[in-house]
Protein backbone atom coordinates (compact mmCIF):
# COMPACT_ATOMS: atom_id res chain seq x y z
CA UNK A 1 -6.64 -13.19 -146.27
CA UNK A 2 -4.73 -12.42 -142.85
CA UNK A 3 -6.17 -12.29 -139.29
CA UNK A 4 -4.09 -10.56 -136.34
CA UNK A 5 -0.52 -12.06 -136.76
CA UNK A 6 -1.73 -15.78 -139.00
CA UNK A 7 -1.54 -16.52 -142.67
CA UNK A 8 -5.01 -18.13 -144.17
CA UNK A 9 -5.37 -20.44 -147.06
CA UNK A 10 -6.35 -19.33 -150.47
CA UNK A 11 -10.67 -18.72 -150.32
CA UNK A 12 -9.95 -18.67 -146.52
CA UNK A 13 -9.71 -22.58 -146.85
CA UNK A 14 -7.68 -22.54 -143.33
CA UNK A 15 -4.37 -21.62 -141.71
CA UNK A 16 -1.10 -22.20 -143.82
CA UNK A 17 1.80 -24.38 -142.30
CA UNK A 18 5.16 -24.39 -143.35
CA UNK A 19 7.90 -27.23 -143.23
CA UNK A 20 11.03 -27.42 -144.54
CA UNK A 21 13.01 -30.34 -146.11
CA UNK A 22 16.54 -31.90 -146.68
CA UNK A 23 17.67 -35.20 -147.50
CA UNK A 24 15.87 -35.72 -150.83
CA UNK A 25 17.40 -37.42 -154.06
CA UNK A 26 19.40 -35.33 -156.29
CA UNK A 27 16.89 -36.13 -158.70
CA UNK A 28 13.66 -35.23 -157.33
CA UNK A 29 12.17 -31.80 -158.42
CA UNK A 30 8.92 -30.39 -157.46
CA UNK A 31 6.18 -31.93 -159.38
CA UNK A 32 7.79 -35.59 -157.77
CA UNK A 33 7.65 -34.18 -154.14
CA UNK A 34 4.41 -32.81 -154.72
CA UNK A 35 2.82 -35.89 -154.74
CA UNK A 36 4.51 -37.67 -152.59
CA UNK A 37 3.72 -34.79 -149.88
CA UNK A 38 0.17 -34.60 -151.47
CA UNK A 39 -0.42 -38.02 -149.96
CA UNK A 40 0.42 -36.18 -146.26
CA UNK A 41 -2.31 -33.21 -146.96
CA UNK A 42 -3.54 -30.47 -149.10
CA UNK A 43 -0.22 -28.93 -150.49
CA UNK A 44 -0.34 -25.24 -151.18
CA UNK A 45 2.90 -24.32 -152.02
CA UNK A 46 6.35 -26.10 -152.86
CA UNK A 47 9.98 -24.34 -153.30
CA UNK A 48 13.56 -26.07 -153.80
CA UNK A 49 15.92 -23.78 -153.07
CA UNK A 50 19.24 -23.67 -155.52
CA UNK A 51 21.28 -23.61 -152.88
CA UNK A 52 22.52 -26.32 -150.29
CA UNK A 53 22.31 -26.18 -146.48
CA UNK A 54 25.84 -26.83 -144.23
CA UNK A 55 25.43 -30.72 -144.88
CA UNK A 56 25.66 -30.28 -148.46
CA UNK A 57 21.79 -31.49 -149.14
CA UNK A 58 19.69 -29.50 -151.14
CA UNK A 59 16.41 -28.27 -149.25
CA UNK A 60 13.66 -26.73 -149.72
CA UNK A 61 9.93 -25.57 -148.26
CA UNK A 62 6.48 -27.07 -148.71
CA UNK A 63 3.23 -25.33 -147.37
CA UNK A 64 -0.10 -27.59 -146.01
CA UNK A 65 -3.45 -25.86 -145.62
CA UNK A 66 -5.31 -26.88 -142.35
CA UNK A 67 -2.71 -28.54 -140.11
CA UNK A 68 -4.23 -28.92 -136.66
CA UNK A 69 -0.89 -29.29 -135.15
CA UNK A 70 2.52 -28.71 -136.39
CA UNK A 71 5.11 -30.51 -134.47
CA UNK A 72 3.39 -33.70 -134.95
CA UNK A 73 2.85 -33.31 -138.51
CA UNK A 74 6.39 -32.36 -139.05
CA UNK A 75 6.91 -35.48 -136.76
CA UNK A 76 4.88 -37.60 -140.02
CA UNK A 77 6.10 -35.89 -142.46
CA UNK A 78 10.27 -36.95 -140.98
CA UNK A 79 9.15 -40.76 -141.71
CA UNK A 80 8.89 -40.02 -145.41
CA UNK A 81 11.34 -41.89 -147.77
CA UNK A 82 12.24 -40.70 -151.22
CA UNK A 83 13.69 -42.99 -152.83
CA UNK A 84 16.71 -44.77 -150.78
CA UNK A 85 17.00 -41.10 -148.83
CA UNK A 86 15.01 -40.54 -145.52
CA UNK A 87 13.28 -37.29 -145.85
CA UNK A 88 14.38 -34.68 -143.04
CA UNK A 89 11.34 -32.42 -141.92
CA UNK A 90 11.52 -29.78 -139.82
CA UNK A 91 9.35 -26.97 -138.73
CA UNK A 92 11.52 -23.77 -140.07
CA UNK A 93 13.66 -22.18 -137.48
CA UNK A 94 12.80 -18.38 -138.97
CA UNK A 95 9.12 -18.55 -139.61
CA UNK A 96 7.30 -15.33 -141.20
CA UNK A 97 3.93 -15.37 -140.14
CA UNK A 98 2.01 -18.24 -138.74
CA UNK A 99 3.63 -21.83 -137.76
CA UNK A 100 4.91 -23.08 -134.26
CA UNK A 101 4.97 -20.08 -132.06
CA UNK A 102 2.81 -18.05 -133.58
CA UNK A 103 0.48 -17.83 -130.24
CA UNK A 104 3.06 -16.99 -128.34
CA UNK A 105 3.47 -13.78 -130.59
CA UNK A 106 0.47 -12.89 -130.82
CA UNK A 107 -0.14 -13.07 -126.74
CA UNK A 108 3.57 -11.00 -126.39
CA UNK A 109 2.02 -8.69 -128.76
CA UNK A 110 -1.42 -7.89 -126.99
CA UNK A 111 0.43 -7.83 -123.76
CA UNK A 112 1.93 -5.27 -124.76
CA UNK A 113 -0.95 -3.52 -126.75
CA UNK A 114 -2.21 -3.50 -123.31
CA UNK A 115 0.64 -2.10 -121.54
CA UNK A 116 0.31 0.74 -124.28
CA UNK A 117 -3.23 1.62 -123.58
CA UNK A 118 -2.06 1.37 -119.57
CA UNK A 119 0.23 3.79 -120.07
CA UNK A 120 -1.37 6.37 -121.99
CA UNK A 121 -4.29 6.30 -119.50
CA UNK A 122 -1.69 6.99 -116.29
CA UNK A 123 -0.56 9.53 -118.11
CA UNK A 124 -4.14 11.28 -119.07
CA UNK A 125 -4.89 10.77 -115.72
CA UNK A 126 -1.48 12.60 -114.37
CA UNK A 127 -2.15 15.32 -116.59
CA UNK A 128 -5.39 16.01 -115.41
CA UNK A 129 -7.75 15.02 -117.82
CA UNK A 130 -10.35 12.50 -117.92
């Protein structure tokens, strides 16, 4: 379900956050940081990537229902051990819809949905018509 420029939960359960990770055990797959994010909040979605980022860690995104606020859940979510590794959390630089910054979009983007509808009356109005 979308509203204007944010990503819902599943059933409309709430708005969709997305974090991503580094600095995880070679060993740890999905269903293992599942539950250990699971402890954090409701989990809807989990992806390692194949690849590794410039460090050389693999990395990968997880997806919480219902955060109030990001930063400082990414900000809990950075304490996080696994294992001997410290867990690296950050809010993703490139987000699609929704996350940190989000508002900011969707104000830029009725500003200018306003200056639209400015525009096109001026110009009714220099035309001549009402």
């Amino acid at each position: 379900m979308r509203e204007g420029n944010r990503r819902f939960g599943w059933n409309g359960s709430g708005r969709v956050s997305s974090f991503y990770f580094s600095r995880f055990a070679e060993d740890a797959y999905e269903p293992e940081l599942w539950k250990i994010f699971k402890r954090w909040g409701k989990v809807c979605n989990l992806y390692i990537d194949r690849k590794r980022d410039k460090n050389g860690y693999r990395y990968g995104f997880a997806r919480f229902v219902g955060i109030q606020n990001d930063l400082d859940f990414a900000r809990k979510l950075d304490a996080i051990n696994v294992g001997s590794m410290k867990l690296h959390v950050n809010i993703p630089r490139f987000a699609i819809v929704g996350g940190l910054g989000a508002e900011k979009k969707e104000r830029e983007y009725a500003e200018k949905e306003e200056g639209n509808k400015l525009r096109k009356k001026n110009l009714k109005e220099e035309r001549g018509g009402s």
